[in-house]
Protein backbone atom coordinates (compact mmCIF):
# COMPACT_ATOMS: atom_id res chain seq x y z
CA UNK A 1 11.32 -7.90 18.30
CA UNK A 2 8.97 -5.40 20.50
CA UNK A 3 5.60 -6.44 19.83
CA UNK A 4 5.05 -2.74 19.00
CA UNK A 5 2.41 -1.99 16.45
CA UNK A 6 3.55 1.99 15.68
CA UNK A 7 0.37 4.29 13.88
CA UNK A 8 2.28 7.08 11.84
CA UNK A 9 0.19 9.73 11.98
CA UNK A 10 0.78 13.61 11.53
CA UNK A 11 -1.78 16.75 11.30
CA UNK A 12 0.44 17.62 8.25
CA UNK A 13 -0.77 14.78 6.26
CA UNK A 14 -4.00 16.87 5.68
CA UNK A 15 -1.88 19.09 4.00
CA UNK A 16 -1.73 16.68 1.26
CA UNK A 17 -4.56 18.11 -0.24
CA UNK A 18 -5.73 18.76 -4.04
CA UNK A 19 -9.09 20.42 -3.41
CA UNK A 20 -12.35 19.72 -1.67
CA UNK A 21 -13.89 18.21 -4.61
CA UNK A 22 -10.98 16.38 -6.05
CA UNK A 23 -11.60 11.92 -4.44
CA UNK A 24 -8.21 11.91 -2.45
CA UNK A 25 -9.26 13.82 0.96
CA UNK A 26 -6.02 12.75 3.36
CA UNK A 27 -8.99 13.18 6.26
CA UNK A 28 -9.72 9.63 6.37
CA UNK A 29 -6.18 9.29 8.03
CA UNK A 30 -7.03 11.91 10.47
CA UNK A 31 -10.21 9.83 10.92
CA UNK A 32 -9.05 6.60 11.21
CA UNK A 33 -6.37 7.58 13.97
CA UNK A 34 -9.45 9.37 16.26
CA UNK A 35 -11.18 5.66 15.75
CA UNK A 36 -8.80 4.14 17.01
CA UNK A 37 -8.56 6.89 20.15
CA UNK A 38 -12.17 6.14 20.30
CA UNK A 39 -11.46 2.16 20.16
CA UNK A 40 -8.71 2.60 23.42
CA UNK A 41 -6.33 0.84 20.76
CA UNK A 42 -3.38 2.39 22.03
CA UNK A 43 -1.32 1.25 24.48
CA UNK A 44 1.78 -0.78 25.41
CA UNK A 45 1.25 -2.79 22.12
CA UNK A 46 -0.05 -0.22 19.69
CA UNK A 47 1.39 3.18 20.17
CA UNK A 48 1.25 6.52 17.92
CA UNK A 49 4.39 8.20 16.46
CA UNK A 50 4.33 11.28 14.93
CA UNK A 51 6.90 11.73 12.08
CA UNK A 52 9.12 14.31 10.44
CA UNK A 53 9.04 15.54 6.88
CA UNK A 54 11.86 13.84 4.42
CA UNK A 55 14.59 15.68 3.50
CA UNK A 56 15.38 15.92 -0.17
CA UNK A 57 18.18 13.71 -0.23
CA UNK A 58 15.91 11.20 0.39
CA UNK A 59 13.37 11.88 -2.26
CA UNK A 60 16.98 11.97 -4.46
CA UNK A 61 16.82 7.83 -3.85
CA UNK A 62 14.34 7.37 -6.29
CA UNK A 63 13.64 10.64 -7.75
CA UNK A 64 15.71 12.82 -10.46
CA UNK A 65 16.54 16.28 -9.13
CA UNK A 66 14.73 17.81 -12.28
CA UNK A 67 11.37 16.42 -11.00
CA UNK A 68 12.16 17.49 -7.27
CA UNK A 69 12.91 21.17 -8.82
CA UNK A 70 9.84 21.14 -10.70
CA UNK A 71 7.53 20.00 -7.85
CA UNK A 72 9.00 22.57 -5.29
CA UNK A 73 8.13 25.52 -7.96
CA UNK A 74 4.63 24.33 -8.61
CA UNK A 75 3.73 23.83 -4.74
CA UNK A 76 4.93 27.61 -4.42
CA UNK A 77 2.91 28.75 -7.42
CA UNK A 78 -0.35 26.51 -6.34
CA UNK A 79 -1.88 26.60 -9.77
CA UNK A 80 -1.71 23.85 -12.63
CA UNK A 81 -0.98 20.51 -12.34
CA UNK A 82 1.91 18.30 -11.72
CA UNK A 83 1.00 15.54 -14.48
CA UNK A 84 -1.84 14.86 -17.03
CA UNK A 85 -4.25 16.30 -15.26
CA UNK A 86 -5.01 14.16 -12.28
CA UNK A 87 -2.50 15.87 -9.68
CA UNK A 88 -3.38 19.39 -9.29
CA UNK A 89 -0.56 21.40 -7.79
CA UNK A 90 -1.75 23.24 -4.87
CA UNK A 91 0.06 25.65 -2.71
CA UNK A 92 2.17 23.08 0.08
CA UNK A 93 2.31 19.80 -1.56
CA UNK A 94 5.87 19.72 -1.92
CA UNK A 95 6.05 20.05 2.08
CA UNK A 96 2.98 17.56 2.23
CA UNK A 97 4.45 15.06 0.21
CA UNK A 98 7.55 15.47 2.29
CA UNK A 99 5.81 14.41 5.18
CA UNK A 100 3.88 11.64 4.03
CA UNK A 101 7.84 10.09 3.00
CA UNK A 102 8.85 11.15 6.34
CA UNK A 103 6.28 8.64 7.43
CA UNK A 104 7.72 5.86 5.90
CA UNK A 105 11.20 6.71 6.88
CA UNK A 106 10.43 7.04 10.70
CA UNK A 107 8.67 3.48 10.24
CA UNK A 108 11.70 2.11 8.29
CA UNK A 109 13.61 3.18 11.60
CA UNK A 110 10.89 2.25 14.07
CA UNK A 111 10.98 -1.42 13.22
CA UNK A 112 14.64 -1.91 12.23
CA UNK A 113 15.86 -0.62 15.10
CA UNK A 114 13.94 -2.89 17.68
CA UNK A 115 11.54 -0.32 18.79
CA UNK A 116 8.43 -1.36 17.26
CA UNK A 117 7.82 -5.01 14.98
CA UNK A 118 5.58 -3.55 12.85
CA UNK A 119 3.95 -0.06 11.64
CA UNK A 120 0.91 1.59 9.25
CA UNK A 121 1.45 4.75 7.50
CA UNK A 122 -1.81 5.36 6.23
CA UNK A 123 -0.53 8.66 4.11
CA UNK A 124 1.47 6.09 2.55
CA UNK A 125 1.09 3.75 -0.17
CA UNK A 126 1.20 6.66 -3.26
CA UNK A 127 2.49 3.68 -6.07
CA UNK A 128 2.10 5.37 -8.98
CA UNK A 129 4.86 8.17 -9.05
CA UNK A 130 7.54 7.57 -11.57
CA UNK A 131 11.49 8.39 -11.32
CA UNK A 132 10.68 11.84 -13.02
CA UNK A 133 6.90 12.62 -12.93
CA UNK A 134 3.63 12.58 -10.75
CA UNK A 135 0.79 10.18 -11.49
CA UNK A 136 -2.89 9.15 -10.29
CA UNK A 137 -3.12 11.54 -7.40
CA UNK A 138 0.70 10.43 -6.16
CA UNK A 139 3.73 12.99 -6.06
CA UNK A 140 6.18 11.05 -4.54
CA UNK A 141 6.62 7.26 -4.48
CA UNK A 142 6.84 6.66 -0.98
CA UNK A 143 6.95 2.75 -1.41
CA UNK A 144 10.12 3.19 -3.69
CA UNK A 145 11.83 5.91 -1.54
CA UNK A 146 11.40 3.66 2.04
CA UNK A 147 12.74 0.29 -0.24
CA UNK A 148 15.86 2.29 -1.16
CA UNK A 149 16.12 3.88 2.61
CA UNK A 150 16.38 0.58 3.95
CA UNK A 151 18.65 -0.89 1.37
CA UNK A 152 20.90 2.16 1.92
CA UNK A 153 20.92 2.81 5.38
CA UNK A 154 20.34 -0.98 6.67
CA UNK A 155 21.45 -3.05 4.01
CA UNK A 156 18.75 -5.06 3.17
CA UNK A 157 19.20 -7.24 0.02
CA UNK A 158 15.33 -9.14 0.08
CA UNK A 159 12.45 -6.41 0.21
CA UNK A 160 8.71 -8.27 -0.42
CA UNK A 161 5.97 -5.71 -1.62
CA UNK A 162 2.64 -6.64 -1.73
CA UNK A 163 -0.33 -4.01 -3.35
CA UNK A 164 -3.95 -4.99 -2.47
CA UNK A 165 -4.86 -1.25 -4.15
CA UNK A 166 -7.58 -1.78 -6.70
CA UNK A 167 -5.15 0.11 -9.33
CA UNK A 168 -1.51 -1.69 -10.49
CA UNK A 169 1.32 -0.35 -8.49
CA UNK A 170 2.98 0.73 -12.30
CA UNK A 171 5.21 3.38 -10.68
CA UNK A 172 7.06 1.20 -8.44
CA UNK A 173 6.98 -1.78 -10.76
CA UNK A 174 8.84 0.47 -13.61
CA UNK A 175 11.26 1.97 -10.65
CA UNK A 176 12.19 -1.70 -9.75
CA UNK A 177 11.49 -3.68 -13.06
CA UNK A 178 15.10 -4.83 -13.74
CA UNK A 179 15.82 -5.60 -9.64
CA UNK A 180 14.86 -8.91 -7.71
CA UNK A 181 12.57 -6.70 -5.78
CA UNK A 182 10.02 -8.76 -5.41
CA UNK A 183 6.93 -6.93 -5.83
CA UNK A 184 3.43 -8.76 -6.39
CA UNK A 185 0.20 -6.45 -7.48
CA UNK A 186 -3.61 -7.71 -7.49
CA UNK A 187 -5.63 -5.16 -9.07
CA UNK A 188 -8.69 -4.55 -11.50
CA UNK A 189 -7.43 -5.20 -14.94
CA UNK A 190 -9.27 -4.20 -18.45
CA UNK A 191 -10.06 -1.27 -21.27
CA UNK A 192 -9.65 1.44 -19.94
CA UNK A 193 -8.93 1.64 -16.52
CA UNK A 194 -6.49 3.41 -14.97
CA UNK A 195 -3.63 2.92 -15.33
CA UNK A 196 -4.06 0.56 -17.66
CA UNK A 197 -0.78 -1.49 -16.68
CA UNK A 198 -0.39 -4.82 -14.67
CA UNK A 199 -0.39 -7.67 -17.24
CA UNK A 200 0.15 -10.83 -15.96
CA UNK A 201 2.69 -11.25 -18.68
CA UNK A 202 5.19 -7.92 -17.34
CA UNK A 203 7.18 -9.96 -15.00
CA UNK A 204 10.22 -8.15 -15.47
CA UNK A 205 13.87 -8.03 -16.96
CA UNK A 206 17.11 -9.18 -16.54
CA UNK A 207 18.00 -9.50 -12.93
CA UNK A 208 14.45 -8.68 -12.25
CA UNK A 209 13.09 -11.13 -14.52
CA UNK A 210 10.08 -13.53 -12.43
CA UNK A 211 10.35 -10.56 -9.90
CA UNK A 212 7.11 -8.38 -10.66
CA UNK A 213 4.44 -10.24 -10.33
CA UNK A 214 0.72 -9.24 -11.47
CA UNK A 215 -2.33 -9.99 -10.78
CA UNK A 216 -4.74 -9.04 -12.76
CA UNK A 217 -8.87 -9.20 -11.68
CA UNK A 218 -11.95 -8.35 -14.19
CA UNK A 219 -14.72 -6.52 -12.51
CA UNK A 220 -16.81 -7.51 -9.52
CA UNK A 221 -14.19 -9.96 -8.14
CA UNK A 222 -15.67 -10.88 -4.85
CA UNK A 223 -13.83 -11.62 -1.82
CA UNK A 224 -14.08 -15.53 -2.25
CA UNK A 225 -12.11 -15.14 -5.69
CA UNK A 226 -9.85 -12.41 -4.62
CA UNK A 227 -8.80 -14.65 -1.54
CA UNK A 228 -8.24 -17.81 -3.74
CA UNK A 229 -5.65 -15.39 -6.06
CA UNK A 230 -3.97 -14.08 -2.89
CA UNK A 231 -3.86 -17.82 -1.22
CA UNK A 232 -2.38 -19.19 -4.12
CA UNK A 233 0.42 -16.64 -5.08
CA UNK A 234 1.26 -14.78 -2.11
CA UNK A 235 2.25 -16.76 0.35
CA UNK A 236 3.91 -19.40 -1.58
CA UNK A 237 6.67 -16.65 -3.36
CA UNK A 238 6.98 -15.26 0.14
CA UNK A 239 8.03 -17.83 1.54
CA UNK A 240 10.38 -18.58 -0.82
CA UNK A 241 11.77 -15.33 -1.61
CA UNK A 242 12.22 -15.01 2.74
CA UNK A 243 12.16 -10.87 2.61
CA UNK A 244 14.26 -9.19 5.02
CA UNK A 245 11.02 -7.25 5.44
CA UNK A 246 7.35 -6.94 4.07
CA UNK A 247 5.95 -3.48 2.91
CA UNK A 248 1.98 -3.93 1.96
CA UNK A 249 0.36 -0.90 -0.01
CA UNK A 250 -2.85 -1.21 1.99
CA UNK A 251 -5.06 0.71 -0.86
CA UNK A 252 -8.71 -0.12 -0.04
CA UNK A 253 -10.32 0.61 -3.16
CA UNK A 254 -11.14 -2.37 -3.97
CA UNK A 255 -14.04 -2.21 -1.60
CA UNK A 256 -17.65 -3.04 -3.19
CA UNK A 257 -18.57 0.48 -2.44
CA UNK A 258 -15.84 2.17 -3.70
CA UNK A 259 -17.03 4.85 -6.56
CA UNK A 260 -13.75 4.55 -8.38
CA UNK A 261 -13.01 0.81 -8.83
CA UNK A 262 -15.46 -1.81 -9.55
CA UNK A 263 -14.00 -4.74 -7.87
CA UNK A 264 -16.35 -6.43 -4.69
CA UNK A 265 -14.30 -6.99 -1.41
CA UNK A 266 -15.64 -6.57 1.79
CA UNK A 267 -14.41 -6.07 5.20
CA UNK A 268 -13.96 -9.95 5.26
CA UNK A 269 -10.95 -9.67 2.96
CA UNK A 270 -8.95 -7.36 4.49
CA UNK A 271 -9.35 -8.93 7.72
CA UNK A 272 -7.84 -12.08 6.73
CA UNK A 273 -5.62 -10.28 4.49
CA UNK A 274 -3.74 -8.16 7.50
CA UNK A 275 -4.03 -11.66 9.39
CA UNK A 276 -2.08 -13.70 6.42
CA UNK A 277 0.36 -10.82 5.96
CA UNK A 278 1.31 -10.97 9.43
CA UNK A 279 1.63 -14.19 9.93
CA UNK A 280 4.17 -14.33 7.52
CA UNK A 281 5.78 -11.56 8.75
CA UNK A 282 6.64 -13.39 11.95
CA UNK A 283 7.38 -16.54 10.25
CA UNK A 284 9.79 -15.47 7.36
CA UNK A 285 10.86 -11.95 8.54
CA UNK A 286 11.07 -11.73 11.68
CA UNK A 287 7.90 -9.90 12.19
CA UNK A 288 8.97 -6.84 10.06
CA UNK A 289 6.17 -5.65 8.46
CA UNK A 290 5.29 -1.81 7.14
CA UNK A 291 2.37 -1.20 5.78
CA UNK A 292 1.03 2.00 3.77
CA UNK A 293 -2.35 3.41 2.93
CA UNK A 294 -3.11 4.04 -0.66
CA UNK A 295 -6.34 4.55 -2.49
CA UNK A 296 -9.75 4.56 -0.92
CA UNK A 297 -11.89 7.04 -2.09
CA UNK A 298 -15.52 6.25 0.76
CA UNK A 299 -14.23 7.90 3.16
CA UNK A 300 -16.28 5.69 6.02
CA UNK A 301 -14.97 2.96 4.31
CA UNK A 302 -11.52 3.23 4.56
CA UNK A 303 -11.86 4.14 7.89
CA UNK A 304 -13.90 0.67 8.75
CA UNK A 305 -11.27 -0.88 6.77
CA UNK A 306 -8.20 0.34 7.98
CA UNK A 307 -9.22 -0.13 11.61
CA UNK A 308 -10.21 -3.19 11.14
CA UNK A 309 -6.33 -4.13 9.60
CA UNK A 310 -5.02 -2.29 12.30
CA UNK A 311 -6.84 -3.95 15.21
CA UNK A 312 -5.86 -7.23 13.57
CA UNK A 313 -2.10 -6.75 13.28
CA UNK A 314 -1.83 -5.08 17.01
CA UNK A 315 -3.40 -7.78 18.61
CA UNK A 316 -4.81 -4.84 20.73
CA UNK A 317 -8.75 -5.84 21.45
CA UNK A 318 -10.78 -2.76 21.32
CA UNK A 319 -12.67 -2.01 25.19
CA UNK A 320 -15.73 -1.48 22.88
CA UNK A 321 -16.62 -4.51 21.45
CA UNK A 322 -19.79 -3.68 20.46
CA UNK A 323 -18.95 -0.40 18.21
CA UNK A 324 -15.74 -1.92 16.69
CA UNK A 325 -18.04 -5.90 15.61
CA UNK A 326 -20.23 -2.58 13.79
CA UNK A 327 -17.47 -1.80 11.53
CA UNK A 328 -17.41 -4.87 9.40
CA UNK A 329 -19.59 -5.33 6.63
CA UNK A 330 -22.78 -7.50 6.53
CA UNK A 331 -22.29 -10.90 4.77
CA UNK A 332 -23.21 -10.70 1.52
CA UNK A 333 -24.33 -13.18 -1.14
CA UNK A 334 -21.35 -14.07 -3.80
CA UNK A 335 -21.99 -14.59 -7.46
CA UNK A 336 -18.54 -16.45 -8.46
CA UNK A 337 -18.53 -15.58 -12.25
CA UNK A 338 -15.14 -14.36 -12.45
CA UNK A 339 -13.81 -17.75 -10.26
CA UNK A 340 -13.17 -19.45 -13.12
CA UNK A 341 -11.32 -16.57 -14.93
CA UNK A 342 -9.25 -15.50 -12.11
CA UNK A 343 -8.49 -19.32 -11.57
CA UNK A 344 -7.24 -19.64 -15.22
CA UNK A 345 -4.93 -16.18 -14.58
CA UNK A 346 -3.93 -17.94 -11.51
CA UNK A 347 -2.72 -21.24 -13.27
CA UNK A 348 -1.13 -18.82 -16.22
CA UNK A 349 1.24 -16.98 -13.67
CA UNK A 350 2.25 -20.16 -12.19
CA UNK A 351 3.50 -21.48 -14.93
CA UNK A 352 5.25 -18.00 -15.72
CA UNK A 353 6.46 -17.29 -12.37
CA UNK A 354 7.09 -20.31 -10.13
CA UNK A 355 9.51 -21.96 -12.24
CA UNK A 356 11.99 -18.50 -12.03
CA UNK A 357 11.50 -19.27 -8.21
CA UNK A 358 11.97 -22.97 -8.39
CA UNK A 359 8.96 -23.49 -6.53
């Protein structure tokens, strides 16, 4: 492998746009790639690539053509909405959405073709689009369209997802539910949040049975907690399952400061998140590791945070020290009063999950 860490970035991206007041604003990519300018990330071992859109035979992997139809006619009328109410249709997003695929695609072919070990699309990570609608601010499912890409055009049998987004990856859990696609989810879990999916008890069927794996958090899990959940379940069906690759929906909503989510993570965990993912990259898949963006909705924040991931899986150490040790948050006093809840979820999906494994 290269040692390459590819950024996917395109000025299209902020095309993917459903109003100025609406909490997605795709500008926190645009931000987080002049941060790293500013940081001197790139160079021999962290370089940018620029993508082109998807074409819609690819968005026919996971998509019906129905949907496809009915997206391309609202982008052109710019008015309405393309689900419930959450995903405005605005003039472009069929060509915006296109792009942020195209993103994943080019990174699919970045890493298996040599050229670069691993790669961040940070318009990426859009979970919650179904087979045949939009949902929660997502038009196409990216994560679903780049799994079938590399199944098609590279054969790959063993795909590991992993979602750190505060809200259940339900679109591409339902698109894979009955496939040993291993996908594992940690997200805030209770009445009435969105999307209101992500039991720990929907671990899938037939062939996929013991293959979608959920962890659900109450509100204000802290980093300590959320760590001990990801310690104990990640790396342990990882390792077993040995992916051909790792995709990680990178959402950083989960973020104490985050207005839409409630859970309490700070820079800390997504440090030693990006660090644990790639380790295991290099020791069960041969360093193959794409990673999306996903939610986020301060935009400093995800900025801070995605850096931060981005620094850690280059290896690239910034020439300004000083500015990049100011993006992490201040340490900050844990109450563990969902330890002991999360730890009894924990022990639950064991005893649900590891047996299907043989672990």
């Amino acid at each position: 492998m290269s040692g390459v860490t590819a950024f996917v970035y395109s000025d299209d991206y902020l095309n993917y746009q459903f109003g100025p007041t609406h909490p997605f604003q795709p500008i926190r990519e645009k931000y987080t790639f002049d941060l790293l300018k500013d940081l001197e990330i790139f160079d021999e071992k962290a370089k940018h690539y620029k993508p082109d859109p998807a074409s819609e035979e690819d968005l026919l992997l996971v998509h019906s053509k129905d949907y496809i139809e009915f997206v391309k006619k609202m982008s052109e009328k710019g008015r309405g909405y393309l689900d419930y109410g959450d995903t405005p249709a605005t003039k472009g997003i069929y060509e915006a959405a296109c792009s942020v695929v195209g993103g994943n695609l080019l990174a699919a072919d970045l890493i298996m073709n040599g050229k670069v070990s691993h790669a961040f699309n940070p318009a990426g990570g859009l979970h919650h689009a179904k087979r045949d609608r939009a949902a929660g601010f997502c038009v196409f499912n990216d994560i679903a369209i780049v799994t079938r890409y590399l199944q098609k055009n590279y054969n790959l049998e063993r795909i590991a997802i992993v979602d750190i987004d505060g809200h259940h990856g339900d679109g591409t859990q339902q698109i894979f539910y009955n496939e040993p696609i291993l996908k594992i989810s940690l997200h805030k879990y209770g009445f009435g949040f969105y999307p209101g999916t992500g039991d720990v008890i929907e671990i899938g069927d037939g062939p996929g049975r013991g293959y979608s794996v959920n962890i659900p958090l109450p509100e204000g899990t802290s980093d300590k907690t959320y760590l001990y959940a990801f310690n104990e379940i990640v790396p342990p069906l990882i390792k077993k399952y040995k992916p051909e690759i790792l995709i990680n929906q990178f959402g950083v909503d989960a973020h104490y400061q985050d207005p839409l989510v409630g859970l309490s993570l700070t820079t800390k965990s997504y440090e030693k998140i990006s660090s644990t993912m790639h380790e295991l990259a290099h020791e069960i898949s041969g360093g193959r590791y794409l990673i999306v963006g996903g939610g986020g909705y301060n935009i400093k924040n995800v900025v801070r945070c995605w850096t931060i991931m981005f620094v850690t899986v280059s290896g690239v150490r910034p020439k300004n020290t000083q500015r990049y040790e100011e993006l992490f948050d201040p340490e900050i006093k844990e109450e563990d009063r969902t330890l002991e809840k999360v730890k009894e979820t924990v022990e639950r999906l064991k005893k649900m999950i590891f047996p299907l494994h043989k672990i």
